[in-house]
C-alpha atoms as a PDB file:
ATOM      1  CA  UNK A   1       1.634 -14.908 -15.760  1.00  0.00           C
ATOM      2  CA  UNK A   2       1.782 -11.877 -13.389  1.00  0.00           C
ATOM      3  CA  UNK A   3       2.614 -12.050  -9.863  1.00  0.00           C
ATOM      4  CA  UNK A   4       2.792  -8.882  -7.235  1.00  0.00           C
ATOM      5  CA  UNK A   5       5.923  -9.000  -5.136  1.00  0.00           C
ATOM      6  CA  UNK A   6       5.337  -8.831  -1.530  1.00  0.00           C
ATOM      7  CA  UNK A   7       7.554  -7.101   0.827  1.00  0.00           C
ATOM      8  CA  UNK A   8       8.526  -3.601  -0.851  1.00  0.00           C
ATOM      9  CA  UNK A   9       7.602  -0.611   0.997  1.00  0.00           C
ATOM     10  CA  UNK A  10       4.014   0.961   0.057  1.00  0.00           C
ATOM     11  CA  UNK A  11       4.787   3.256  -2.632  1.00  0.00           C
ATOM     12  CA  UNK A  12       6.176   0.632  -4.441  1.00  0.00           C
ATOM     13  CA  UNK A  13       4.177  -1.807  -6.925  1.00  0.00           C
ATOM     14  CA  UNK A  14       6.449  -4.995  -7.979  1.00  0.00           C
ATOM     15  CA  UNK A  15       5.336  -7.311 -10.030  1.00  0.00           C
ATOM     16  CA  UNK A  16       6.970 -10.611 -11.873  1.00  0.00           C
ATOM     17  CA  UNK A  17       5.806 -11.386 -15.831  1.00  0.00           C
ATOM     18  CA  UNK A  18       6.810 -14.562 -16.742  1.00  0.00           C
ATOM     19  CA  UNK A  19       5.822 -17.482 -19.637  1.00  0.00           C
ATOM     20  CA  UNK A  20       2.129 -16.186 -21.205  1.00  0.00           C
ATOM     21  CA  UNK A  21       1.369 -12.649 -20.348  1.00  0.00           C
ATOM     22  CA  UNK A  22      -2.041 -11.419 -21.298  1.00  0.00           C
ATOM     23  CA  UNK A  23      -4.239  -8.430 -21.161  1.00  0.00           C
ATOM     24  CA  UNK A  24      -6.734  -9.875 -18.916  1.00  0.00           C
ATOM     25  CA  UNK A  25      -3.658 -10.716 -15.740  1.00  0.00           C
ATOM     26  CA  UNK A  26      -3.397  -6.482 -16.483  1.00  0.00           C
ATOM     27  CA  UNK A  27      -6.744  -5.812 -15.382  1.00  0.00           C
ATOM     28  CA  UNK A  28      -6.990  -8.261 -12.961  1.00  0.00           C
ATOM     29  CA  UNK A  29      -3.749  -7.957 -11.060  1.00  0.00           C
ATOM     30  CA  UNK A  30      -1.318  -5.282 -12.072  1.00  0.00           C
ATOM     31  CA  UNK A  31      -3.824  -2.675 -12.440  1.00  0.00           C
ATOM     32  CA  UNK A  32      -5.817  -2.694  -9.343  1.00  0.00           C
ATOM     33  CA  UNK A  33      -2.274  -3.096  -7.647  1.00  0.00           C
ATOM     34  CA  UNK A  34      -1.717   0.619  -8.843  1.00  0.00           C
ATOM     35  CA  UNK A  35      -4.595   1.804  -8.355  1.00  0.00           C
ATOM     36  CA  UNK A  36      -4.753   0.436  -4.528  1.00  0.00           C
ATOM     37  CA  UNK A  37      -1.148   2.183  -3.986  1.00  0.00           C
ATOM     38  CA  UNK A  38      -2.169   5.269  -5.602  1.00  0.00           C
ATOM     39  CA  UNK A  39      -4.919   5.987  -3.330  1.00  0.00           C
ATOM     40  CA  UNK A  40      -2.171   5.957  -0.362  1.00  0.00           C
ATOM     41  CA  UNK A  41       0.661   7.798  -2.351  1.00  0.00           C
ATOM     42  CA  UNK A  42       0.688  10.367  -4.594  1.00  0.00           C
ATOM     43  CA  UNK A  43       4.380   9.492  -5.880  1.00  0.00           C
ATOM     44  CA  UNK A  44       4.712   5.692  -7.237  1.00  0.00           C
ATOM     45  CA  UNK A  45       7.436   3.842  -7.916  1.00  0.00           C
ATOM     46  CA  UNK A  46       7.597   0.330 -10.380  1.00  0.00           C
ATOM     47  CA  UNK A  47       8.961  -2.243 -10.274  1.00  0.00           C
ATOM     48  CA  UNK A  48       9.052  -5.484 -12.490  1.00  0.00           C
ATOM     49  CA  UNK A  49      11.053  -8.200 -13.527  1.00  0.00           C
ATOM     50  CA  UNK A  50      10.673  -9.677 -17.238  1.00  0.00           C
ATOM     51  CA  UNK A  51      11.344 -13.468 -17.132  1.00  0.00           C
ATOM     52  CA  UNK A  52       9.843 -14.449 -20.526  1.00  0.00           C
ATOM     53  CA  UNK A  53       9.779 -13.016 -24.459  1.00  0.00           C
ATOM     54  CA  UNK A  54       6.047 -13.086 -23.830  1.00  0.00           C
ATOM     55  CA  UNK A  55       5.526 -16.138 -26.058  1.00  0.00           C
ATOM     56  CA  UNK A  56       2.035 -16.770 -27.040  1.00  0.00           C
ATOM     57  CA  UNK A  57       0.462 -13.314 -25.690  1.00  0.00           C
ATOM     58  CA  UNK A  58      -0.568 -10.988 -28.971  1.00  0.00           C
ATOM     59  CA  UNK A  59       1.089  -7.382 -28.506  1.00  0.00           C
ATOM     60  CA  UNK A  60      -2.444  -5.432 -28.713  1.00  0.00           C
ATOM     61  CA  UNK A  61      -4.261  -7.735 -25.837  1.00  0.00           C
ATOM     62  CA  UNK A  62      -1.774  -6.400 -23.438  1.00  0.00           C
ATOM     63  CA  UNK A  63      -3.009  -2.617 -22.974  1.00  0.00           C
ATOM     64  CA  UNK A  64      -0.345  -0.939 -21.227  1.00  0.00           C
ATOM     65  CA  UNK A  65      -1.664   2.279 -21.004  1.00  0.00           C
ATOM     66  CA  UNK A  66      -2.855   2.744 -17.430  1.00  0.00           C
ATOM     67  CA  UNK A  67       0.644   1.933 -16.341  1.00  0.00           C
ATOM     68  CA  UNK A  68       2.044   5.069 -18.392  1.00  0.00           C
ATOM     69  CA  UNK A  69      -0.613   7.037 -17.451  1.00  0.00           C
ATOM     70  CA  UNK A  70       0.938   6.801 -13.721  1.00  0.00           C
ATOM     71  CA  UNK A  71       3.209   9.755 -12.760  1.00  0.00           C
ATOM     72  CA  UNK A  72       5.922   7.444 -11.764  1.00  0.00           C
ATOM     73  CA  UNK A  73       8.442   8.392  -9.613  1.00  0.00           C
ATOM     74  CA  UNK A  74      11.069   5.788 -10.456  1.00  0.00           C
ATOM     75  CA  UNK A  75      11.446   2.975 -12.570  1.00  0.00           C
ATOM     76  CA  UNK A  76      13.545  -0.157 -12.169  1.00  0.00           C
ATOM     77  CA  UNK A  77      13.174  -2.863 -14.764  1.00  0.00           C
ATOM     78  CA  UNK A  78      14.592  -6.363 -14.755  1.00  0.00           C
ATOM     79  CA  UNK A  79      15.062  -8.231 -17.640  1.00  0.00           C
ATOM     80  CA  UNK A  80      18.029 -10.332 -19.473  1.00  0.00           C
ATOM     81  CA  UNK A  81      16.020  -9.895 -22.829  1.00  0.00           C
ATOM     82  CA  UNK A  82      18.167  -8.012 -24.665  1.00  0.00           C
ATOM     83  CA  UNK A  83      15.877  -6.070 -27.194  1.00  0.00           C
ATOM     84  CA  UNK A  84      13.849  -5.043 -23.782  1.00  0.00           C
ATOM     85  CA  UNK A  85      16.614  -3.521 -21.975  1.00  0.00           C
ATOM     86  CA  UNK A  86      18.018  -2.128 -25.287  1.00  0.00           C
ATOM     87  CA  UNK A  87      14.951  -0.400 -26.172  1.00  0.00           C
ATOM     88  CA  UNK A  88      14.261   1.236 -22.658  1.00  0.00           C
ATOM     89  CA  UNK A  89      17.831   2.303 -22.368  1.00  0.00           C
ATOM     90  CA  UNK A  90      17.324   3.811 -25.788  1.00  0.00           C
ATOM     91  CA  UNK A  91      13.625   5.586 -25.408  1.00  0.00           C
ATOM     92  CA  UNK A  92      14.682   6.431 -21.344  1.00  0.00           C
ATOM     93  CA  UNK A  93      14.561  10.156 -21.854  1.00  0.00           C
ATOM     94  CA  UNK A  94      10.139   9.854 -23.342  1.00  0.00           C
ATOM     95  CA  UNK A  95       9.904   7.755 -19.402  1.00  0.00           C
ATOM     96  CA  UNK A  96       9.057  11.163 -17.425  1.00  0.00           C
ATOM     97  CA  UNK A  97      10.749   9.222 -14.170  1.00  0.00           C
ATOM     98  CA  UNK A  98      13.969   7.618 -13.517  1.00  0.00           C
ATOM     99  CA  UNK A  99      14.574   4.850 -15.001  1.00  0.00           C
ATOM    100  CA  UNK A 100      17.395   2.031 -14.797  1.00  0.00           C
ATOM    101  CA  UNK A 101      17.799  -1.500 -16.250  1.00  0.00           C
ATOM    102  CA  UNK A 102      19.299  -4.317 -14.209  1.00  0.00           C
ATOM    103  CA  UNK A 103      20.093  -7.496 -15.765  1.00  0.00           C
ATOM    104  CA  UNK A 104      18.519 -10.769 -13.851  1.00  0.00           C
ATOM    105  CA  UNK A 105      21.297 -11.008 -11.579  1.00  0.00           C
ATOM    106  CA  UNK A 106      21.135  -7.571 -10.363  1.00  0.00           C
ATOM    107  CA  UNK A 107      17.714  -8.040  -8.859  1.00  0.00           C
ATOM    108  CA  UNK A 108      18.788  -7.378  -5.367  1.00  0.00           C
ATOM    109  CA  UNK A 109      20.408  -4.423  -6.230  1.00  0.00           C
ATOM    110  CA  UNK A 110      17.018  -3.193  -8.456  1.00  0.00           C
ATOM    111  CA  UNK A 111      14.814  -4.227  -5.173  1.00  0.00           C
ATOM    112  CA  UNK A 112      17.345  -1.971  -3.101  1.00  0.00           C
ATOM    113  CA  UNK A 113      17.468   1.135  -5.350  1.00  0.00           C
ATOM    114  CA  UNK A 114      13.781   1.295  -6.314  1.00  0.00           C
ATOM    115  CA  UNK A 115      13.277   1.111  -2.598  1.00  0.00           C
ATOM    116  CA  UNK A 116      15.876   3.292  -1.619  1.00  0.00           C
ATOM    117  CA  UNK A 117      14.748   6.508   0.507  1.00  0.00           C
ATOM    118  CA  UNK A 118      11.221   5.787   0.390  1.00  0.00           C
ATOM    119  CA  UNK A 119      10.556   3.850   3.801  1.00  0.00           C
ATOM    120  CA  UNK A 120       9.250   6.384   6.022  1.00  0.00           C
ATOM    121  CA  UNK A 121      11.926   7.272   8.999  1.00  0.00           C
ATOM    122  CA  UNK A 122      10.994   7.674  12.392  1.00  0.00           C
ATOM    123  CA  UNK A 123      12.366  11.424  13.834  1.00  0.00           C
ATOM    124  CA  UNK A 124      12.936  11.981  17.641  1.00  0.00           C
ATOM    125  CA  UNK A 125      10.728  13.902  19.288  1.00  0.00           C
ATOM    126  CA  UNK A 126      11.957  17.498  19.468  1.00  0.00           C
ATOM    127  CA  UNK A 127      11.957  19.648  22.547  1.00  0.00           C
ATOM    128  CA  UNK A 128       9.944  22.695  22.333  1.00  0.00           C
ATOM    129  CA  UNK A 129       9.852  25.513  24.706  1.00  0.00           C
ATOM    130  CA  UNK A 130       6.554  27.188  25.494  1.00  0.00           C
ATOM    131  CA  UNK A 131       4.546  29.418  27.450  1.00  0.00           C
ATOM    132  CA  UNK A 132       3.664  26.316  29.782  1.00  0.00           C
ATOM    133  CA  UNK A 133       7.453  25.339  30.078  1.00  0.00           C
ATOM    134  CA  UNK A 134       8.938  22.422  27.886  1.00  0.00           C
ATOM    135  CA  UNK A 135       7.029  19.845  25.995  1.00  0.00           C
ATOM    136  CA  UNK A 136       7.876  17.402  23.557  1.00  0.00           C
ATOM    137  CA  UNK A 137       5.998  17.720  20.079  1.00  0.00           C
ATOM    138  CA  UNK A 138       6.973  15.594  16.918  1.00  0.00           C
ATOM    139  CA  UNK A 139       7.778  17.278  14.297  1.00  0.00           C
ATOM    140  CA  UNK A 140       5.521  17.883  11.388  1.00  0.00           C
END
């Protein structure tokens, strides 16, 4: 089953596999997730936490494709299934985005990094001095 995580910041698509994955959870809930944040963001970031060996779910129904379409601009996985983390940390440098493994009990500190520096900060109002004397103007 897939679930979208609620609560990261917009550029940010989470999700949560866990027991039977299957191709049709992809199309119905993880893609239009991406596809909903791409059309506000031109740099994504993922996010997902693997709970489950995907027992039961055939490798070829899950079409992964869209996802690595994506330009990505970082990548945090979660997992404590060893062959997963192993073969990421191995095949890292084909991910065109940065990429880091955190074991199940480093999913705070996944949530934190993948979500580090892209909340959008706030800027004082600058003073700016013109023909008509001082005004303030944000900045652009």
């Amino acid at each position: 089953m897939i679930e979208i995580i609620d609560g990261l910041p917009d550029n940010v698509v989470g999700f949560v596999a866990t027991g039977r994955v299957t191709g049709n959870e992809c199309d119905r809930i993880l893609i239009p997730a991406v596809a909903k944040s791409r059309k506000r963001h031109d740099k994504l970031r993922l996010y997902y936490e693997l709970d489950c060996r995907f027992p039961g779910a055939a490798w070829e129904d899950l079409d992964i494709r869209p996802l690595q379409m994506q330009s990505w601009e970082r990548v945090a996985l979660v997992t404590d299934v060893s062959w997963i983390r192993h073969t990421v940390k191995a095949l890292r440098f084909l991910i065109a985005a940065e990429i880091r493994v955190f074991a199940t009990a480093q999913a705070d500190e996944g949530r934190d990094w993948i979500a580090e520096g892209s909340r959008k900060r706030r800027v004082a109002a600058q003073p700016r001095i013109g023909s008509d004397g001082p005004a303030m103007v944000a900045p652009l």
